[in-house]
PDB file of N, CA and C in Angstrom:
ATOM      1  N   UNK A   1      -8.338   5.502  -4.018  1.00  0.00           N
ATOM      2  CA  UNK A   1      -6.901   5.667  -4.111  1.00  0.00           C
ATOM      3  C   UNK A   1      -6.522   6.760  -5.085  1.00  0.00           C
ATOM      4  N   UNK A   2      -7.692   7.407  -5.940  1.00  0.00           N
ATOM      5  CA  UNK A   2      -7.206   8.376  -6.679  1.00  0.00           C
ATOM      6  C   UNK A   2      -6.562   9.861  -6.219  1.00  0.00           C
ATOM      7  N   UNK A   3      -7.035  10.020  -5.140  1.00  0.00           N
ATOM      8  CA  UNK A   3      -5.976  11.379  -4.454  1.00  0.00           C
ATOM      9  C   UNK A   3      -4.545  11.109  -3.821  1.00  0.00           C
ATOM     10  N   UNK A   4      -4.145   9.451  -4.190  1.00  0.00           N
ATOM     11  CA  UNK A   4      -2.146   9.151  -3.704  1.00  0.00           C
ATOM     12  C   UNK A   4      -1.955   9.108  -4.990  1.00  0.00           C
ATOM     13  N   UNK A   5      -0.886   9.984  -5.072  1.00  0.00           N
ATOM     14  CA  UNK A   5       0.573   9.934  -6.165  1.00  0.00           C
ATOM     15  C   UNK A   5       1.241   8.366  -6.350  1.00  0.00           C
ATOM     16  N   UNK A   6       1.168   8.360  -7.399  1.00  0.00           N
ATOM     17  CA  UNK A   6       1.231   6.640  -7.874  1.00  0.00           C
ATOM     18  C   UNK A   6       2.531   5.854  -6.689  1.00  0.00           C
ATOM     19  N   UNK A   7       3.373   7.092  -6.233  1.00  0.00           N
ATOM     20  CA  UNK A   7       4.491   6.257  -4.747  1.00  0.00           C
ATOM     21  C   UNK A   7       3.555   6.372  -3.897  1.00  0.00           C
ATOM     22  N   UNK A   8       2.800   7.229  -3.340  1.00  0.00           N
ATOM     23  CA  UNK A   8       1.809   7.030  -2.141  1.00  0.00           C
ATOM     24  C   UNK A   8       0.904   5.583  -2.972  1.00  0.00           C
ATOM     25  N   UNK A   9       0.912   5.599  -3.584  1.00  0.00           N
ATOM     26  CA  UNK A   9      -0.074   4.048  -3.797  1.00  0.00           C
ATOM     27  C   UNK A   9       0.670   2.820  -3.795  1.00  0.00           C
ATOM     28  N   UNK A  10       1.908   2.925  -4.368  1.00  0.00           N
ATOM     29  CA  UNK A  10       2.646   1.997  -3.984  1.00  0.00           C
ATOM     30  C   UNK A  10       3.185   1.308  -2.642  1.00  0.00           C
ATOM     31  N   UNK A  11       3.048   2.756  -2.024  1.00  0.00           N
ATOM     32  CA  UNK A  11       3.384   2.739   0.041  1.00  0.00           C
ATOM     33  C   UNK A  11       2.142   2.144   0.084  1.00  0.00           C
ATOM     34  N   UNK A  12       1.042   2.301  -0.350  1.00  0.00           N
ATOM     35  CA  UNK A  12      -0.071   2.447   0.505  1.00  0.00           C
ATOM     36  C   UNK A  12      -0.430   1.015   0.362  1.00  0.00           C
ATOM     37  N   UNK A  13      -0.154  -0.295  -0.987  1.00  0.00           N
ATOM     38  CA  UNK A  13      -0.331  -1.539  -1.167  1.00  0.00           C
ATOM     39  C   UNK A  13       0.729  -2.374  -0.650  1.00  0.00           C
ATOM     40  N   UNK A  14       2.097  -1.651  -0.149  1.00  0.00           N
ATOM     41  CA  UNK A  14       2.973  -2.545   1.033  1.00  0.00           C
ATOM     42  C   UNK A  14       2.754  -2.290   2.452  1.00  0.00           C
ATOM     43  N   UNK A  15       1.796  -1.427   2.445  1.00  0.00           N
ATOM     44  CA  UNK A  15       1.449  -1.203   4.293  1.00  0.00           C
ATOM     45  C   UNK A  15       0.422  -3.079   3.939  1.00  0.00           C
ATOM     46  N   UNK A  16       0.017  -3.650   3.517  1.00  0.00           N
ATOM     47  CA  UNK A  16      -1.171  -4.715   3.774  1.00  0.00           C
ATOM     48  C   UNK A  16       0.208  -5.869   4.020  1.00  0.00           C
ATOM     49  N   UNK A  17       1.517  -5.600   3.226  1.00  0.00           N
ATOM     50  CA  UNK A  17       2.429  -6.781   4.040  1.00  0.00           C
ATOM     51  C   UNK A  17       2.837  -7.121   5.000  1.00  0.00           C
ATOM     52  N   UNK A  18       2.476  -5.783   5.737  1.00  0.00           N
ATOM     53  CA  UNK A  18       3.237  -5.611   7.002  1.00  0.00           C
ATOM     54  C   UNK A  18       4.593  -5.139   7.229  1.00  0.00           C
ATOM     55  N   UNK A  19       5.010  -5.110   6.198  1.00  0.00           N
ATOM     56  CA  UNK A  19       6.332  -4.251   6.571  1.00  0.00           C
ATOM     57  C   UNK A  19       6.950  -3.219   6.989  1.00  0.00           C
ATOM     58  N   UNK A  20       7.838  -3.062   7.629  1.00  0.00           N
ATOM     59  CA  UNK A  20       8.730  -1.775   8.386  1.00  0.00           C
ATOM     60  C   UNK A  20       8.748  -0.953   6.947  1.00  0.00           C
ATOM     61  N   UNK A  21       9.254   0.260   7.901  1.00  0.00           N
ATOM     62  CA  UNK A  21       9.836   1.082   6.594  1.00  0.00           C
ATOM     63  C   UNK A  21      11.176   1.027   6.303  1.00  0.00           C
ATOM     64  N   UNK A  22      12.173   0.264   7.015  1.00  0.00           N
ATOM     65  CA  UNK A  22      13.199   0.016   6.259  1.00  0.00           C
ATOM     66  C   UNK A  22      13.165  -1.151   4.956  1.00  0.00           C
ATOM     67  N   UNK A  23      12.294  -1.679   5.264  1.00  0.00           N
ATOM     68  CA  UNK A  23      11.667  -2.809   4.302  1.00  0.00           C
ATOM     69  C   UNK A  23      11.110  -2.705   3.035  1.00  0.00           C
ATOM     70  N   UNK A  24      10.026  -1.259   3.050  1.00  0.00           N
ATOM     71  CA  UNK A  24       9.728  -0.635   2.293  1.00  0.00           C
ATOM     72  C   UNK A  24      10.822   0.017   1.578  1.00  0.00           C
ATOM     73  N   UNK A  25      11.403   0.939   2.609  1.00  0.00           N
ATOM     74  CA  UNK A  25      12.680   1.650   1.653  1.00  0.00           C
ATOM     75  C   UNK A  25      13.477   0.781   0.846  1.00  0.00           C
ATOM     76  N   UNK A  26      13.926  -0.446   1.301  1.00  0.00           N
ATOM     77  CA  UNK A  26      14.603  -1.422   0.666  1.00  0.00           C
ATOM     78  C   UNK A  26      14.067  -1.710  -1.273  1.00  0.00           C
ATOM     79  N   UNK A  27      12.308  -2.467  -1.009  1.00  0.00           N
ATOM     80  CA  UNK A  27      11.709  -2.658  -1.989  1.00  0.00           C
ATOM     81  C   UNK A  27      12.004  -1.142  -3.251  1.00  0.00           C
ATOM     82  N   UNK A  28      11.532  -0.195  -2.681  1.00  0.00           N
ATOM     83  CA  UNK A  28      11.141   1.285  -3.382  1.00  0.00           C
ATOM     84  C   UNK A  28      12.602   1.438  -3.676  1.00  0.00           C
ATOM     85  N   UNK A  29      13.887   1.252  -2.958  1.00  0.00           N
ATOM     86  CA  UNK A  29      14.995   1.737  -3.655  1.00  0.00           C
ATOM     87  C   UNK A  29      14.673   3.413  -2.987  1.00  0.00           C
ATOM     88  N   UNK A  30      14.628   3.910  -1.893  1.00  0.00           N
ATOM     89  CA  UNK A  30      14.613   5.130  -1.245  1.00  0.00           C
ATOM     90  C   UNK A  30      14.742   5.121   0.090  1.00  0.00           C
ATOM     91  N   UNK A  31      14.852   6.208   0.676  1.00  0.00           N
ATOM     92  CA  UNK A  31      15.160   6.424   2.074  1.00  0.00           C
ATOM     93  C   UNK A  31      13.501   5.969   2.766  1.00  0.00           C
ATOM     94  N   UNK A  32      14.637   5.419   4.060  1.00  0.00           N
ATOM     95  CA  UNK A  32      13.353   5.450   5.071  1.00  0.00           C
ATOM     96  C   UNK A  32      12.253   7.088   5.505  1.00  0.00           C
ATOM     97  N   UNK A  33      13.223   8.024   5.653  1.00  0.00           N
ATOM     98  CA  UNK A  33      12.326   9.090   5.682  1.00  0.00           C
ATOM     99  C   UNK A  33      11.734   8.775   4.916  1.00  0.00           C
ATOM    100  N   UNK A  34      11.781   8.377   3.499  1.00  0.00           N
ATOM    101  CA  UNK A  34      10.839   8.804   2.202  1.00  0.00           C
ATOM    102  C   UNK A  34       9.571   8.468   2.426  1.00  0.00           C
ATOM    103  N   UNK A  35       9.782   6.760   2.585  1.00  0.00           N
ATOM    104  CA  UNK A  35       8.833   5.885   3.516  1.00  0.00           C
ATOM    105  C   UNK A  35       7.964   6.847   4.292  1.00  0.00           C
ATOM    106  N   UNK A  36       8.532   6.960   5.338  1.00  0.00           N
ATOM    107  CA  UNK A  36       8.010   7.933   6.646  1.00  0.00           C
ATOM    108  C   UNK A  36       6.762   8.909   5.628  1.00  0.00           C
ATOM    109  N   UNK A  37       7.353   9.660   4.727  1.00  0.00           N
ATOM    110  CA  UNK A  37       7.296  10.716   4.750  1.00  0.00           C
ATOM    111  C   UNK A  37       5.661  10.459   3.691  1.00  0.00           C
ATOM    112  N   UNK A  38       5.995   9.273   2.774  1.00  0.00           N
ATOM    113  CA  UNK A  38       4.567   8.572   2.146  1.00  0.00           C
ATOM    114  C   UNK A  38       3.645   8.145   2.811  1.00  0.00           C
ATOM    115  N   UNK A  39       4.008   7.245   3.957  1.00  0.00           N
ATOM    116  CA  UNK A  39       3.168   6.320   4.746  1.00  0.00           C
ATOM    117  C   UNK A  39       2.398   7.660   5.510  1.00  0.00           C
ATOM    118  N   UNK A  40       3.268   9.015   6.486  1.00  0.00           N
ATOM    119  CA  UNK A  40       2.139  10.045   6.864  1.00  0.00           C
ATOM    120  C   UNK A  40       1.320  10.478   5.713  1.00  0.00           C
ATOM    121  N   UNK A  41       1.725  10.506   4.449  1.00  0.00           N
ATOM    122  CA  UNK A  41       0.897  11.516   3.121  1.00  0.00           C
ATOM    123  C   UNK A  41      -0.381  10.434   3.315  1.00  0.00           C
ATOM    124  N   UNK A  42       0.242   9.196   3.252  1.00  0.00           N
ATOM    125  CA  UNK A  42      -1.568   8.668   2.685  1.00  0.00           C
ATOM    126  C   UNK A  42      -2.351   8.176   3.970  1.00  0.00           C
ATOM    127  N   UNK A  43      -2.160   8.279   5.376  1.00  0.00           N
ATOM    128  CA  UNK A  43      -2.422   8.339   6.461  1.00  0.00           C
ATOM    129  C   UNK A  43      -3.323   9.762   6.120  1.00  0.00           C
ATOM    130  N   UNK A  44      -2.685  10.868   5.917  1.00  0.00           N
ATOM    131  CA  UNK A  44      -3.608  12.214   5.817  1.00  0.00           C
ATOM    132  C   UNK A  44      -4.316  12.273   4.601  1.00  0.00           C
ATOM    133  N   UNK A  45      -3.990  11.807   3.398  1.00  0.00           N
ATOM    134  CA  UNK A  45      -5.191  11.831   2.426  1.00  0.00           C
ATOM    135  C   UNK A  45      -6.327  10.915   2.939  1.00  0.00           C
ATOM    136  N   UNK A  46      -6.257   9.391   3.495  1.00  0.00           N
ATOM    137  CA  UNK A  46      -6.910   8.964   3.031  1.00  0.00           C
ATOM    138  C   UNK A  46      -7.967   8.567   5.078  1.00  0.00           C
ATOM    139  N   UNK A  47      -7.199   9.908   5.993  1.00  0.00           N
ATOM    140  CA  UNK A  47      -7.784   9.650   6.938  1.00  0.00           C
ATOM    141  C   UNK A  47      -7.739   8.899   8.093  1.00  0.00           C
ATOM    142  N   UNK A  48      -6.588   7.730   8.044  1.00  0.00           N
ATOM    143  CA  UNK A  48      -6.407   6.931   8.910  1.00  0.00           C
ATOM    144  C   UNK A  48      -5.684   7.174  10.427  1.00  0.00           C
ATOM    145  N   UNK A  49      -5.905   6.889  11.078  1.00  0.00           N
ATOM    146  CA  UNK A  49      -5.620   7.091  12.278  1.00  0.00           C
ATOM    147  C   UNK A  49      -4.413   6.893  13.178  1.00  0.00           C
ATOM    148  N   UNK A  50      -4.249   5.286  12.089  1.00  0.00           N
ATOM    149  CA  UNK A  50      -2.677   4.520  13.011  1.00  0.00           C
ATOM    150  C   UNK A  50      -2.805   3.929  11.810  1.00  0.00           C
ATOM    151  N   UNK A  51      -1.228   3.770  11.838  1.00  0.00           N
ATOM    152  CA  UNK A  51      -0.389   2.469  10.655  1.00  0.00           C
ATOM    153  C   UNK A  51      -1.610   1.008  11.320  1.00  0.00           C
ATOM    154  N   UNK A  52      -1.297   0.512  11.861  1.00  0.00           N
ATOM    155  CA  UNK A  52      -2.589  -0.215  11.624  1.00  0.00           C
ATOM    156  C   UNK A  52      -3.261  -0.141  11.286  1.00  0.00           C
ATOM    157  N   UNK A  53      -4.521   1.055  11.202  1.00  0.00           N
ATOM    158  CA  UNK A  53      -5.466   0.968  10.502  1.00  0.00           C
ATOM    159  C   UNK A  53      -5.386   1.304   8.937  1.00  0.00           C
ATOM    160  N   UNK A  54      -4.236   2.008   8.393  1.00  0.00           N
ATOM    161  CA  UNK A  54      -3.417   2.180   7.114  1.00  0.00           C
ATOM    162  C   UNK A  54      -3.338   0.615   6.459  1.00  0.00           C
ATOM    163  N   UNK A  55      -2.798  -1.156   7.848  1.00  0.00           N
ATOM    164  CA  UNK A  55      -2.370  -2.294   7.140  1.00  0.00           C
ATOM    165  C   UNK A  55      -3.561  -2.081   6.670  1.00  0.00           C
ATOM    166  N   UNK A  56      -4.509  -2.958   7.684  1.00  0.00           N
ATOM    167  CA  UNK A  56      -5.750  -2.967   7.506  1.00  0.00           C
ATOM    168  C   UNK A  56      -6.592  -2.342   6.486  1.00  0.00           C
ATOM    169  N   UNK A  57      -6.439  -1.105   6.029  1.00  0.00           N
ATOM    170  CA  UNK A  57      -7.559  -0.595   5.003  1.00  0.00           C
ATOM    171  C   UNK A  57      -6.621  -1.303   3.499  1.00  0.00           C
ATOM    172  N   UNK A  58      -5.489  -0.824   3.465  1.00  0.00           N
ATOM    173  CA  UNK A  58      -4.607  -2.030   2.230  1.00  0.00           C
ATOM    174  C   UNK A  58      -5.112  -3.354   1.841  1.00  0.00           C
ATOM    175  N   UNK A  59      -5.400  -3.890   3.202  1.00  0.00           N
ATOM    176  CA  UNK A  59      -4.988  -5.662   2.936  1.00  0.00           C
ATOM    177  C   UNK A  59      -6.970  -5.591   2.209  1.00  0.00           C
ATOM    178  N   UNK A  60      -7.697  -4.767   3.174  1.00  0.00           N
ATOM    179  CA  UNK A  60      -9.138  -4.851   2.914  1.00  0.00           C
ATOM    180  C   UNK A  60      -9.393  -4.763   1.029  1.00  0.00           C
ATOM    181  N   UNK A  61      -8.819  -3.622   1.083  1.00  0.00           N
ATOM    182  CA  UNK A  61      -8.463  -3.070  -0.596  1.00  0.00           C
ATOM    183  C   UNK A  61      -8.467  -3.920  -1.305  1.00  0.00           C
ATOM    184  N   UNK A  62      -7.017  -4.605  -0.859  1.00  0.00           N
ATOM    185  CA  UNK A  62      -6.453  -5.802  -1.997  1.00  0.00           C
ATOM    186  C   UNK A  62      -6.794  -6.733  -2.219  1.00  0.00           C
ATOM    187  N   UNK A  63      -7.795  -7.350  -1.348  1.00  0.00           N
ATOM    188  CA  UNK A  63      -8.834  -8.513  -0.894  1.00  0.00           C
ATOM    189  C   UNK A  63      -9.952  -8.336  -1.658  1.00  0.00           C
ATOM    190  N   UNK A  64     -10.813  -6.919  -2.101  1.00  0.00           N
ATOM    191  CA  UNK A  64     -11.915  -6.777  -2.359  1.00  0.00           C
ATOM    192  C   UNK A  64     -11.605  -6.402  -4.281  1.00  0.00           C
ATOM    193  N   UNK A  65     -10.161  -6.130  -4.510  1.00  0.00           N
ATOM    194  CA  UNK A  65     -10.169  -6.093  -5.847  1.00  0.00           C
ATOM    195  C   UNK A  65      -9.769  -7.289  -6.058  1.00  0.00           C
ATOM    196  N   UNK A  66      -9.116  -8.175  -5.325  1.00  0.00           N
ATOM    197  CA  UNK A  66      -8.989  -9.539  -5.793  1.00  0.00           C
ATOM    198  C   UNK A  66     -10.271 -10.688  -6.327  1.00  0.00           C
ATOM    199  N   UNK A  67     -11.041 -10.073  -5.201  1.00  0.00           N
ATOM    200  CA  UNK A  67     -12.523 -10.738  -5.025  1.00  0.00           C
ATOM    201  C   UNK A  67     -13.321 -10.298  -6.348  1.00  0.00           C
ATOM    202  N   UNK A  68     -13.030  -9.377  -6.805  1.00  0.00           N
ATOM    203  CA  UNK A  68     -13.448  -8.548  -8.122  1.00  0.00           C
ATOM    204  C   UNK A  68     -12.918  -8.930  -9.443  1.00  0.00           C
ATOM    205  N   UNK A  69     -12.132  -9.019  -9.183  1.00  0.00           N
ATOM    206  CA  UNK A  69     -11.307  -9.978 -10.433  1.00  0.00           C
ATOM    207  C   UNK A  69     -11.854 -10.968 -11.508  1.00  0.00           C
ATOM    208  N   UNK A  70     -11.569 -11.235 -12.480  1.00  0.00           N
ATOM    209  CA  UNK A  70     -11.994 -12.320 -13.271  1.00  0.00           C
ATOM    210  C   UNK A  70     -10.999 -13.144 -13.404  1.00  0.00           C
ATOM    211  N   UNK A  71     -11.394 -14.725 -12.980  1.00  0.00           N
ATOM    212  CA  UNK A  71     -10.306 -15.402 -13.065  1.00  0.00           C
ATOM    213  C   UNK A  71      -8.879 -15.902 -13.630  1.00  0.00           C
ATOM    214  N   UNK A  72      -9.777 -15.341 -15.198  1.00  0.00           N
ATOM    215  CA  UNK A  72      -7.706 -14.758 -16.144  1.00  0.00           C
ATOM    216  C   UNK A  72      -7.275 -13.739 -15.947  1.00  0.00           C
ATOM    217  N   UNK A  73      -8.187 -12.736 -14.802  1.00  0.00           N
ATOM    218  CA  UNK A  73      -6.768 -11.667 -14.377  1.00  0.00           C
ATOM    219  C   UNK A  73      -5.786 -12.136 -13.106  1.00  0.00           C
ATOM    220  N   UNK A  74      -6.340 -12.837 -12.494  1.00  0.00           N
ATOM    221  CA  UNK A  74      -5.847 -13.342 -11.397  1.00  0.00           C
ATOM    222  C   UNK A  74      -4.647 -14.522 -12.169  1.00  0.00           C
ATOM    223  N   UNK A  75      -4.956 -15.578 -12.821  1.00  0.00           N
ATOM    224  CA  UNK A  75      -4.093 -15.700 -13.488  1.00  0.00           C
ATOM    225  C   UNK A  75      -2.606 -15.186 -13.853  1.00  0.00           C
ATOM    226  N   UNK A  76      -3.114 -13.708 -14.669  1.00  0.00           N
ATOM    227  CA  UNK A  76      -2.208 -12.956 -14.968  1.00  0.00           C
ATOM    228  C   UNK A  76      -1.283 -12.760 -14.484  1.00  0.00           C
ATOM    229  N   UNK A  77      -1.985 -12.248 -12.490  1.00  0.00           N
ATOM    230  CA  UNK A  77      -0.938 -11.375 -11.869  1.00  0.00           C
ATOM    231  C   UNK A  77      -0.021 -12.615 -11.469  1.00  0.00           C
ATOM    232  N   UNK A  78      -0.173 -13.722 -11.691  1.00  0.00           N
ATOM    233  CA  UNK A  78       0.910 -14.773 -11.031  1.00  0.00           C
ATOM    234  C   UNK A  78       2.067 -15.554 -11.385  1.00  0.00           C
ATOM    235  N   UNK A  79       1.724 -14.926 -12.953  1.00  0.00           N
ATOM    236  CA  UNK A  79       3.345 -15.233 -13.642  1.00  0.00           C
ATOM    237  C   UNK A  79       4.085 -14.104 -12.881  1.00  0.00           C
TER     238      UNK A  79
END
């Protein structure tokens, strides 16, 4: 994830919710283009083919640093 701009990383950990990009735009507080315009950036940095495979590499991500975790960080994130 180190070649997305900390908003392309932020797009890139709400593509694993599944959400639209008006949904996104909503959360981020920006336009849907903006959306649009992140969700293609990290589609082309990071190679993906289809917004599906964009959820999919997210949810994989977020699953495998979760799995990585030590149990008082997990903790942490749930307050």
């Amino acid at each position: 994830m180190g070649r997305l701009t900390p908003r392309e990383q932020e797009t890139f950990l709400l593509l694993a919710e599944g959400l639209s990009n008006e949904a996104m735009a909503q959360r981020l507080h920006v336009s849907e283009r903006t959306v649009r315009a992140h969700v293609s950036a990290v589609m082309g940095k990071l190679e993906l083919g289809s917004r599906l495979t964009a959820c999919l590499a997210s949810y994989t991500f977020l699953t495998e640093r979760r799995s990585d975790a030590h149990p008082s960080e997990l903790d942490k994130s749930r307050s």
